[in-house]
PDB file of N, CA and C in Angstrom:
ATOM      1  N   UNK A   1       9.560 122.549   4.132  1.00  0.00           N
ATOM      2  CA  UNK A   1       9.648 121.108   3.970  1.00  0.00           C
ATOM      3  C   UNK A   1      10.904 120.554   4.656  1.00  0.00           C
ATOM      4  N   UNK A   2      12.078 120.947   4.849  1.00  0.00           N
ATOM      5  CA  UNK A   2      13.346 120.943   5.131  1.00  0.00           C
ATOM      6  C   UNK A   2      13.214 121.136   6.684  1.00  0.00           C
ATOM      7  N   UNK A   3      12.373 122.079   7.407  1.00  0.00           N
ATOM      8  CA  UNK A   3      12.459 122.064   8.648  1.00  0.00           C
ATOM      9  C   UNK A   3      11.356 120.388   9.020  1.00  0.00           C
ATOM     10  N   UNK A   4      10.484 120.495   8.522  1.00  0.00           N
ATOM     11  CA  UNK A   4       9.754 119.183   8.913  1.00  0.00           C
ATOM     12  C   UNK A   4       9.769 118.182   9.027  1.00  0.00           C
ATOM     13  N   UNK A   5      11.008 118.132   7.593  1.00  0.00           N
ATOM     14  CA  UNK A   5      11.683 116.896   7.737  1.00  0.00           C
ATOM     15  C   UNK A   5      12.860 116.527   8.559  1.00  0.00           C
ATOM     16  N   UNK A   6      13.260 117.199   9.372  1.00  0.00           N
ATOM     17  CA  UNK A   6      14.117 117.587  10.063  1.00  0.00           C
ATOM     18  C   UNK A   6      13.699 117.082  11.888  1.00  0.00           C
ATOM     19  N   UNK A   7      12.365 117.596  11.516  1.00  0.00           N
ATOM     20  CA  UNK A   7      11.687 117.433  12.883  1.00  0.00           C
ATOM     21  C   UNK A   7      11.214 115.730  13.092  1.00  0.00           C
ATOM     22  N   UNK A   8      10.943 115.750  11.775  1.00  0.00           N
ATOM     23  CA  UNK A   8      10.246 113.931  11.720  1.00  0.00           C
ATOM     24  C   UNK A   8      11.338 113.119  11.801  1.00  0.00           C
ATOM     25  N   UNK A   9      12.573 113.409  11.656  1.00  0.00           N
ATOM     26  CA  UNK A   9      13.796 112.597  11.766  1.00  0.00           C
ATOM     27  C   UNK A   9      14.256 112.494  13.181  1.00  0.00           C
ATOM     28  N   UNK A  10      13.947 113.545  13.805  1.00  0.00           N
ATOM     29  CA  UNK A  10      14.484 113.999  15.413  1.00  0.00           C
ATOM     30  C   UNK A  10      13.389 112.957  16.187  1.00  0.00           C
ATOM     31  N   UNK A  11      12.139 113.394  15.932  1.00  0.00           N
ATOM     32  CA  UNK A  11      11.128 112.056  16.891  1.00  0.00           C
ATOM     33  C   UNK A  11      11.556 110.903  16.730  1.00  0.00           C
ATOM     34  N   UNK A  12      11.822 110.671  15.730  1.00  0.00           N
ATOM     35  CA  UNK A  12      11.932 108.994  15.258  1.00  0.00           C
ATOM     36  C   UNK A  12      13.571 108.542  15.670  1.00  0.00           C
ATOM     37  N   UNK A  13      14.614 110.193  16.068  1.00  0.00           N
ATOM     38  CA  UNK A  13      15.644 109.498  16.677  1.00  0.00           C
ATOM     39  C   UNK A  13      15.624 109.278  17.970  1.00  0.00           C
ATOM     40  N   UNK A  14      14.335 110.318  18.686  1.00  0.00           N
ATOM     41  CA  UNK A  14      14.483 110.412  20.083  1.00  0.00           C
ATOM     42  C   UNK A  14      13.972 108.882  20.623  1.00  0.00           C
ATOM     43  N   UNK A  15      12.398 108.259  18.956  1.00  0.00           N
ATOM     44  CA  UNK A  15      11.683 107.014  19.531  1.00  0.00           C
ATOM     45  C   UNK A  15      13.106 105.604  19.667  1.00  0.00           C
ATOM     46  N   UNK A  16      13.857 105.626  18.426  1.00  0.00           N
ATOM     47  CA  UNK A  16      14.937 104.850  18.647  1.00  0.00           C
ATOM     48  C   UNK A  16      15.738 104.552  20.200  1.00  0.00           C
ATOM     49  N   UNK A  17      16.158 106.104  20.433  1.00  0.00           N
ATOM     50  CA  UNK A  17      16.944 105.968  21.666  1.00  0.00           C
ATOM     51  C   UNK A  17      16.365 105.171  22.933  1.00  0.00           C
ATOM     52  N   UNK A  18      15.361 105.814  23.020  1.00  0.00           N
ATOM     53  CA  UNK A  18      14.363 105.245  23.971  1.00  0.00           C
ATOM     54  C   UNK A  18      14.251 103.711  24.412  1.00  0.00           C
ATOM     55  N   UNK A  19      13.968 103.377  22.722  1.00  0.00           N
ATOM     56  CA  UNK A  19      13.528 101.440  22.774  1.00  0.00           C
ATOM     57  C   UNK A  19      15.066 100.539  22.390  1.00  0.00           C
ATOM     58  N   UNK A  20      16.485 101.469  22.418  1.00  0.00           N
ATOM     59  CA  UNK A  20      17.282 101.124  22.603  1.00  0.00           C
ATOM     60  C   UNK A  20      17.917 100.864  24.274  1.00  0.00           C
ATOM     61  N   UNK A  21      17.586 102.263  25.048  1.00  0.00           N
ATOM     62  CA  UNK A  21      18.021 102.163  26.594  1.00  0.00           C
ATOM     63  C   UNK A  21      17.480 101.068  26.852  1.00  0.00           C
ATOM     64  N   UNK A  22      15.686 100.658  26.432  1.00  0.00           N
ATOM     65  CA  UNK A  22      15.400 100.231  27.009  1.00  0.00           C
ATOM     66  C   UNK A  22      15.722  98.575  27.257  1.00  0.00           C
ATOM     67  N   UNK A  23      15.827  98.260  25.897  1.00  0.00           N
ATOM     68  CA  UNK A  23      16.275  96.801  25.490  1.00  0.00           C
ATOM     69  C   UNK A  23      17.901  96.774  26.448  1.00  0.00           C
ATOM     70  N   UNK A  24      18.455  97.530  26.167  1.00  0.00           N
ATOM     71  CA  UNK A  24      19.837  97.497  27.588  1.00  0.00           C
ATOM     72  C   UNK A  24      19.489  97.770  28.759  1.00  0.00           C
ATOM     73  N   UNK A  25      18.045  98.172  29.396  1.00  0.00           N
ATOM     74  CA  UNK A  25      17.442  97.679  30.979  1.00  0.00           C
ATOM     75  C   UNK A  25      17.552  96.544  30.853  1.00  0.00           C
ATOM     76  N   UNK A  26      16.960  95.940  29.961  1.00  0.00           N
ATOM     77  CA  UNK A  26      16.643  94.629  29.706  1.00  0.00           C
ATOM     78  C   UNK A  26      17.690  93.206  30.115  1.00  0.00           C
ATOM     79  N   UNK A  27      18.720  93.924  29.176  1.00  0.00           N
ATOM     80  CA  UNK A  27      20.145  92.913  29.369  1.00  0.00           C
ATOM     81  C   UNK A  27      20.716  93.164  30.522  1.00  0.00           C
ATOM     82  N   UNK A  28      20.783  94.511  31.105  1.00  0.00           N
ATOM     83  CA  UNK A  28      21.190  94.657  32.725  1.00  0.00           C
ATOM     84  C   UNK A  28      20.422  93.709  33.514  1.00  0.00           C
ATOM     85  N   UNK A  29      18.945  93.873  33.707  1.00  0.00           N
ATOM     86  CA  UNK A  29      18.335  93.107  34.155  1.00  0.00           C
ATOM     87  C   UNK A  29      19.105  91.671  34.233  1.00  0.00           C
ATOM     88  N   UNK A  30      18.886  91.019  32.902  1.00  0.00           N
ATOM     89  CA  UNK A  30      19.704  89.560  32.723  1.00  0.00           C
ATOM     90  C   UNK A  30      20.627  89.206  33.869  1.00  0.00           C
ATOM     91  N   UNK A  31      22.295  90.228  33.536  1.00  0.00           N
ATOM     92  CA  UNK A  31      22.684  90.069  34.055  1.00  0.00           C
ATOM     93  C   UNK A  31      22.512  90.235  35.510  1.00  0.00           C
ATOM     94  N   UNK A  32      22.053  91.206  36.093  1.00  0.00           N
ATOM     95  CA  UNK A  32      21.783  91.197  37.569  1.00  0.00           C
ATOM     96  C   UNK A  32      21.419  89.934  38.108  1.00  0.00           C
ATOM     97  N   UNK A  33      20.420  89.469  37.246  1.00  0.00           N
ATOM     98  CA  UNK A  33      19.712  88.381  37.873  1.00  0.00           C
ATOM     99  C   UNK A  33      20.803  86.899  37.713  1.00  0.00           C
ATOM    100  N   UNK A  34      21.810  87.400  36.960  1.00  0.00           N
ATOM    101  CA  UNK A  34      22.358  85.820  36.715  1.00  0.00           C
ATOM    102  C   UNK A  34      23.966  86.068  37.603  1.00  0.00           C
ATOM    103  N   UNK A  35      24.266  87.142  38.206  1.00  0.00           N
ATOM    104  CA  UNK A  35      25.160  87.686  39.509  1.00  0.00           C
ATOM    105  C   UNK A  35      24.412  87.409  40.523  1.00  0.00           C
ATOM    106  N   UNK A  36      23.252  87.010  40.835  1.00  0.00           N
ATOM    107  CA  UNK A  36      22.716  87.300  41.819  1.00  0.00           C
ATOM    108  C   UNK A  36      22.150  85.751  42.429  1.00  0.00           C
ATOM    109  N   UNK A  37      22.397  84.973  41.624  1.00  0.00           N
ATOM    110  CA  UNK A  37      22.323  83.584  41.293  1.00  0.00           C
ATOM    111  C   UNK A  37      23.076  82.796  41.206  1.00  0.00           C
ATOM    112  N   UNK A  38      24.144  83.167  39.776  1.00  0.00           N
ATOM    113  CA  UNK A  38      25.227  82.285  39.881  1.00  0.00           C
ATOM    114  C   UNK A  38      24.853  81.135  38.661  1.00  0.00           C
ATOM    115  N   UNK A  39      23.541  81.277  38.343  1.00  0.00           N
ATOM    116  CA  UNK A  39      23.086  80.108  37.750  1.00  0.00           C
ATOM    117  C   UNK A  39      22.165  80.658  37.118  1.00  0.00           C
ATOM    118  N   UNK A  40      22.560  79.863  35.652  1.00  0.00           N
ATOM    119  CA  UNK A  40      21.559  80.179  34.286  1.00  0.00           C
ATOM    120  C   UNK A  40      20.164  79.137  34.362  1.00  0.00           C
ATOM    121  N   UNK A  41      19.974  78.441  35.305  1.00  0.00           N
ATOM    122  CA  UNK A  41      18.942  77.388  35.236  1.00  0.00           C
ATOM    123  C   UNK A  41      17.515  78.310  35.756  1.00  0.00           C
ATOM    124  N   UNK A  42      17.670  79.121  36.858  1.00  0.00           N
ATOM    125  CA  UNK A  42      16.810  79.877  37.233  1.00  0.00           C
ATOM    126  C   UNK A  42      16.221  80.637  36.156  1.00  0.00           C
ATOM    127  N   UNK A  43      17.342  81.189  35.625  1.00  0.00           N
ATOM    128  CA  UNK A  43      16.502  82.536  34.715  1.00  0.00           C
ATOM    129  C   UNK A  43      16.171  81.749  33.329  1.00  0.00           C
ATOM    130  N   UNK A  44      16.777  80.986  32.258  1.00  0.00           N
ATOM    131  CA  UNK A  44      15.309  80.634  31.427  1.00  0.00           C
ATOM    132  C   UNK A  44      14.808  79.591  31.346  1.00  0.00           C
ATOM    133  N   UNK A  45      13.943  79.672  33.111  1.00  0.00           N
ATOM    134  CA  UNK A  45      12.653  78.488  32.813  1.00  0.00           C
ATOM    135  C   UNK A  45      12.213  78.641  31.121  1.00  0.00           C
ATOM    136  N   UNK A  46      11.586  79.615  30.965  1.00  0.00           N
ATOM    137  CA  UNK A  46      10.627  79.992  30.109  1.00  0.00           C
ATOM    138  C   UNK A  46      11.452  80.346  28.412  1.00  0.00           C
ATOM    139  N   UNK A  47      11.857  80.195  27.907  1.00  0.00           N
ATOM    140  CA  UNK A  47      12.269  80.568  26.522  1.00  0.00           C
ATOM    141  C   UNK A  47      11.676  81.693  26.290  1.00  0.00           C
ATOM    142  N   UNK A  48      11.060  82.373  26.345  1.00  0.00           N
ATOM    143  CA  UNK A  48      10.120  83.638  25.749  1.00  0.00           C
ATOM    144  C   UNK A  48       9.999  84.243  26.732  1.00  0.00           C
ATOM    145  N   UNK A  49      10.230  85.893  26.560  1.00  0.00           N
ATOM    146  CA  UNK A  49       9.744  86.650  27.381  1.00  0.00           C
ATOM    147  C   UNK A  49       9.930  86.221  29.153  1.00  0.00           C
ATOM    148  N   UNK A  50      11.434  86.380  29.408  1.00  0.00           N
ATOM    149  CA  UNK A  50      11.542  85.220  30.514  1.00  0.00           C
ATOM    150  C   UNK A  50      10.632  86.346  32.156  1.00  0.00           C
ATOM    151  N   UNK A  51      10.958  87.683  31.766  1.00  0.00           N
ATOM    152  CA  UNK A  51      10.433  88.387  33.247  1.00  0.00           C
ATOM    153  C   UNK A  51       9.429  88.851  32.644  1.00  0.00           C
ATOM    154  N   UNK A  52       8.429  88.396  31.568  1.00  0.00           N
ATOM    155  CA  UNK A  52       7.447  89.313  31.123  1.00  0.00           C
ATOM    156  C   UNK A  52       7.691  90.515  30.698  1.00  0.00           C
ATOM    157  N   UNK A  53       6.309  91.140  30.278  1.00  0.00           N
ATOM    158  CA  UNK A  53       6.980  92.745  29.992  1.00  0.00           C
ATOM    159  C   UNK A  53       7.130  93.806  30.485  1.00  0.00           C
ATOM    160  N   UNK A  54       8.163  94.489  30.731  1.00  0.00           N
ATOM    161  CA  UNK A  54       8.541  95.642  31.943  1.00  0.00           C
ATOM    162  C   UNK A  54       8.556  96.650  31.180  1.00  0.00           C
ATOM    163  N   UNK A  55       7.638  97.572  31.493  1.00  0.00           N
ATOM    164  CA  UNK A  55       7.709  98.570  31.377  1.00  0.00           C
ATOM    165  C   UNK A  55       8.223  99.857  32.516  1.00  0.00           C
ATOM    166  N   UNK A  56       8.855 100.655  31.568  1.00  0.00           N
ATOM    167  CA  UNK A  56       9.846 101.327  32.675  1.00  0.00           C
ATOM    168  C   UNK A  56       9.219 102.510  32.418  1.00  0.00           C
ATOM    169  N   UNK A  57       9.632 103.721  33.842  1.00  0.00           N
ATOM    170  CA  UNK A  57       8.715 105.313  33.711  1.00  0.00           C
ATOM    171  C   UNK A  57       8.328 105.734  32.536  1.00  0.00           C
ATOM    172  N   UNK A  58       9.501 105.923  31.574  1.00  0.00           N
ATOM    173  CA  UNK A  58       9.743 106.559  30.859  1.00  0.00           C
ATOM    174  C   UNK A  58       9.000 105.955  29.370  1.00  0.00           C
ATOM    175  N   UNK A  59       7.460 104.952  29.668  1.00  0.00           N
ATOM    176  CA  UNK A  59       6.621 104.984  28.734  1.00  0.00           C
ATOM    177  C   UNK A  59       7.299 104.003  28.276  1.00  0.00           C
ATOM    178  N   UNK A  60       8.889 103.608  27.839  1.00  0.00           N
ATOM    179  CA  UNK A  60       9.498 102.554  27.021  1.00  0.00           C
ATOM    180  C   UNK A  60       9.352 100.934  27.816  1.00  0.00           C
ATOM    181  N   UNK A  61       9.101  99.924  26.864  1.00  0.00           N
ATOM    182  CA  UNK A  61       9.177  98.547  27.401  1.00  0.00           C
ATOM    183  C   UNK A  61      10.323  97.575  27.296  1.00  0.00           C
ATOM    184  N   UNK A  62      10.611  96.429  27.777  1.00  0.00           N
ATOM    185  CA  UNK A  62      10.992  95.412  27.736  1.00  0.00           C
ATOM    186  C   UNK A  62      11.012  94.114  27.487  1.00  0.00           C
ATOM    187  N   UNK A  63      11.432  93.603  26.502  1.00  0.00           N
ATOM    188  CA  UNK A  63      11.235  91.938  27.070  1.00  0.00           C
ATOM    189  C   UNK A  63      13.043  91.379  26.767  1.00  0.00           C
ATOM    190  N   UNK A  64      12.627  89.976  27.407  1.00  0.00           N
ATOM    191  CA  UNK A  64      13.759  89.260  27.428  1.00  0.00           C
ATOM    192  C   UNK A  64      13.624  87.568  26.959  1.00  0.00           C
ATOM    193  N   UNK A  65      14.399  87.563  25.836  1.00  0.00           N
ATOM    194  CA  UNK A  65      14.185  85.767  25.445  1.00  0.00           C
ATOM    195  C   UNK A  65      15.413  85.459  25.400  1.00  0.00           C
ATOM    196  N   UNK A  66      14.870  83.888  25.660  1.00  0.00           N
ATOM    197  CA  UNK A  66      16.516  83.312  25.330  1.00  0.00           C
ATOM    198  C   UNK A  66      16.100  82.108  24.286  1.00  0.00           C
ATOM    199  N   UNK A  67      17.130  82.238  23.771  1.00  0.00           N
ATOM    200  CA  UNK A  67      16.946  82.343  22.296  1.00  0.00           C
ATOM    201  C   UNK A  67      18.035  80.661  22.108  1.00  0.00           C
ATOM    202  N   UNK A  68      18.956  80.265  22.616  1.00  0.00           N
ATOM    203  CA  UNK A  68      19.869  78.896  22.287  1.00  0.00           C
ATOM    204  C   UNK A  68      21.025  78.653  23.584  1.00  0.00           C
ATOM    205  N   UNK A  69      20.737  77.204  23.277  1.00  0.00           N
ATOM    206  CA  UNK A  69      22.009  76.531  24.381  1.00  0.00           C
ATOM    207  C   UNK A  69      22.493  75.702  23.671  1.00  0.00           C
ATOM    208  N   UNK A  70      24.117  75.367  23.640  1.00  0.00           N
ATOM    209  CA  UNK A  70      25.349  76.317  24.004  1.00  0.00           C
ATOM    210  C   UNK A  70      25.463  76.863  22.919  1.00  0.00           C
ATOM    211  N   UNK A  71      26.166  78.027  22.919  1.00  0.00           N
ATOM    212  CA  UNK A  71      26.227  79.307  24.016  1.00  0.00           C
ATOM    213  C   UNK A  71      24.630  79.420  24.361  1.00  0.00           C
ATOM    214  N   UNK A  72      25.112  80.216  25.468  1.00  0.00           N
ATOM    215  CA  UNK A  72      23.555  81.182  26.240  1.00  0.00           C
ATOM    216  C   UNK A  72      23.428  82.015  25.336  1.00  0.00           C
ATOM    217  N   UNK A  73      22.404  81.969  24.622  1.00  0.00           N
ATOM    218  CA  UNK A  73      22.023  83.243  23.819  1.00  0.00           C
ATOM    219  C   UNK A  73      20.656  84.215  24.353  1.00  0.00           C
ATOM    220  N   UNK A  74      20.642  85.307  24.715  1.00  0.00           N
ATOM    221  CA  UNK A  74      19.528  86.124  25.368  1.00  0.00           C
ATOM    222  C   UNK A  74      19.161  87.111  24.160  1.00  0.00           C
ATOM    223  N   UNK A  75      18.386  87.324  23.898  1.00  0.00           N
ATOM    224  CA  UNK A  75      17.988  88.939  23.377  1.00  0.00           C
ATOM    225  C   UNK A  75      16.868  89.304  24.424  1.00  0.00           C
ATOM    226  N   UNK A  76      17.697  91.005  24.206  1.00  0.00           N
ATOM    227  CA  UNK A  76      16.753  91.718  24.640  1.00  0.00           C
ATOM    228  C   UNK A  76      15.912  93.155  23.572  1.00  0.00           C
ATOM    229  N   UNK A  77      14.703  92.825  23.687  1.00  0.00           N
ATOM    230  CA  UNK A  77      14.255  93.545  22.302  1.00  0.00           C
ATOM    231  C   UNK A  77      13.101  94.887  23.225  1.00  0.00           C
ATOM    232  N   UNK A  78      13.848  96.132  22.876  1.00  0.00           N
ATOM    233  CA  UNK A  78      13.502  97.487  23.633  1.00  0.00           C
ATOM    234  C   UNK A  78      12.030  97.888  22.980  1.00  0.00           C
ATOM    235  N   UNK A  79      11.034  98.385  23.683  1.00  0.00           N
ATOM    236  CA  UNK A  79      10.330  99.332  22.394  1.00  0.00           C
ATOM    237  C   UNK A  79       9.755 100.534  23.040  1.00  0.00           C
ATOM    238  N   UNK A  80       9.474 101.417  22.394  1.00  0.00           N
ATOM    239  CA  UNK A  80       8.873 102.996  22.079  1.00  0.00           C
ATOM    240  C   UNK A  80       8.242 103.377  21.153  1.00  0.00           C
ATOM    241  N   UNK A  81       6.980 103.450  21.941  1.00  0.00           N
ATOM    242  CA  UNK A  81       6.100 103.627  20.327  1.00  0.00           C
ATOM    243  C   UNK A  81       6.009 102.641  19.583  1.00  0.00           C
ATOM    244  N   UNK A  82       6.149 103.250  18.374  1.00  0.00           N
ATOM    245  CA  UNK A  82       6.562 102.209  17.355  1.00  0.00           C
ATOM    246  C   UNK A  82       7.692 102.083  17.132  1.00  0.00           C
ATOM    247  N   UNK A  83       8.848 101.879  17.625  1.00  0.00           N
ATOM    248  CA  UNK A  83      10.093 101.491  17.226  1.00  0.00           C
ATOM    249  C   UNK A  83      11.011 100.249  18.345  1.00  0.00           C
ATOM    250  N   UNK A  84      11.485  99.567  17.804  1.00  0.00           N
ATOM    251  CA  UNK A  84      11.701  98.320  18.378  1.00  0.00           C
ATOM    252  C   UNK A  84      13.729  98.294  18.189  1.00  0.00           C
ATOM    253  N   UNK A  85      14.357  98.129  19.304  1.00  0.00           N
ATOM    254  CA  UNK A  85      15.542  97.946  19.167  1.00  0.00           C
ATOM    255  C   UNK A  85      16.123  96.683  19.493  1.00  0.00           C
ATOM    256  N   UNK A  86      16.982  96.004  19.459  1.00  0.00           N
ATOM    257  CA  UNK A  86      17.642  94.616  20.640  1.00  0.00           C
ATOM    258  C   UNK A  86      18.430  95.206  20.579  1.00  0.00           C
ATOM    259  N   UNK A  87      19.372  94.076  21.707  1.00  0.00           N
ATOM    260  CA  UNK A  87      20.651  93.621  22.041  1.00  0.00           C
ATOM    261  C   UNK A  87      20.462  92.222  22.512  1.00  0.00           C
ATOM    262  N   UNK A  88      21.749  91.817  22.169  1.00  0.00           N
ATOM    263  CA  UNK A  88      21.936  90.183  21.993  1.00  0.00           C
ATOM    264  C   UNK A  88      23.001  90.479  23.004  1.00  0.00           C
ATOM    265  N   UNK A  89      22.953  89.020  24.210  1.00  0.00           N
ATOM    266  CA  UNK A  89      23.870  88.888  25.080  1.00  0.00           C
ATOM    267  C   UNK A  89      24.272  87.614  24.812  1.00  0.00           C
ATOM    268  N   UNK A  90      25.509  87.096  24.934  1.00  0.00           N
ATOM    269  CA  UNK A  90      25.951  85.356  24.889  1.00  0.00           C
ATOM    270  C   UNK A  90      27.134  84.985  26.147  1.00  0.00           C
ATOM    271  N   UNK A  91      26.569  83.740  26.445  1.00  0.00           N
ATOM    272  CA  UNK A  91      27.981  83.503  27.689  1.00  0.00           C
ATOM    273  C   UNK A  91      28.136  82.136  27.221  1.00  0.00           C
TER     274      UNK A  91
END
C-alpha cells in the first residue's frame, strides 16, 4: 500500500510539473510578444484566451487571459491531464 501510494503521488507530481512549465510557456510567450511590440494594445484584443490554446510537444497546454487594466493583469493557466497550474503576470 505504501509503495502505491508513493507511486500515485509521483504521477500526480510529475502531472503538476508539467501544467506548471507549461503555464510559464505561456507567460514567456506574453512577454516575448509584448518585447517584440512594445505595446500592450496588440496583445489583449481579446480578454480570454488571447493566442488560443497552445499546445506544446510534450502533450501539456496553454492558455493566456488578461484578466484587468490598471495594472496589466495576465494569467497564464498550464494543464496536463488533469491538473491545471497558473501564473499571474502584472506590469
Amino acid at each position: 500500500a505504501v509503495i502505491t501510494s508513493g507511486l500515485k503521488m509521483g504521477g500526480v507530481q510529475s502531472q503538476s510539473t508539467r501544467a506548471y512549465f507549461a503555464a510559464e510557456a505561456g507567460a514567456e510567450r506574453l512577454l516575448y510578444e509584448f518585447r517584440q511590440t512594445g505595446n500592450l494594445d496588440d496583445i489583449y484584443v481579446h480578454q480570454e484566451n488571447i493566442f488560443g490554446t497552445t499546445t506544446l510537444p510534450t502533450g501539456s497546454s496553454y492558455v493566456v487571459n488578461y484578466d484587468q487594466f490598471p495594472p496589466f493583469i495576465f494569467t497564464s493557466i498550464g494543464s496536463y491531464e488533469s491538473t491545471k497550474r497558473s501564473v499571474e503576470l502584472d506590469f
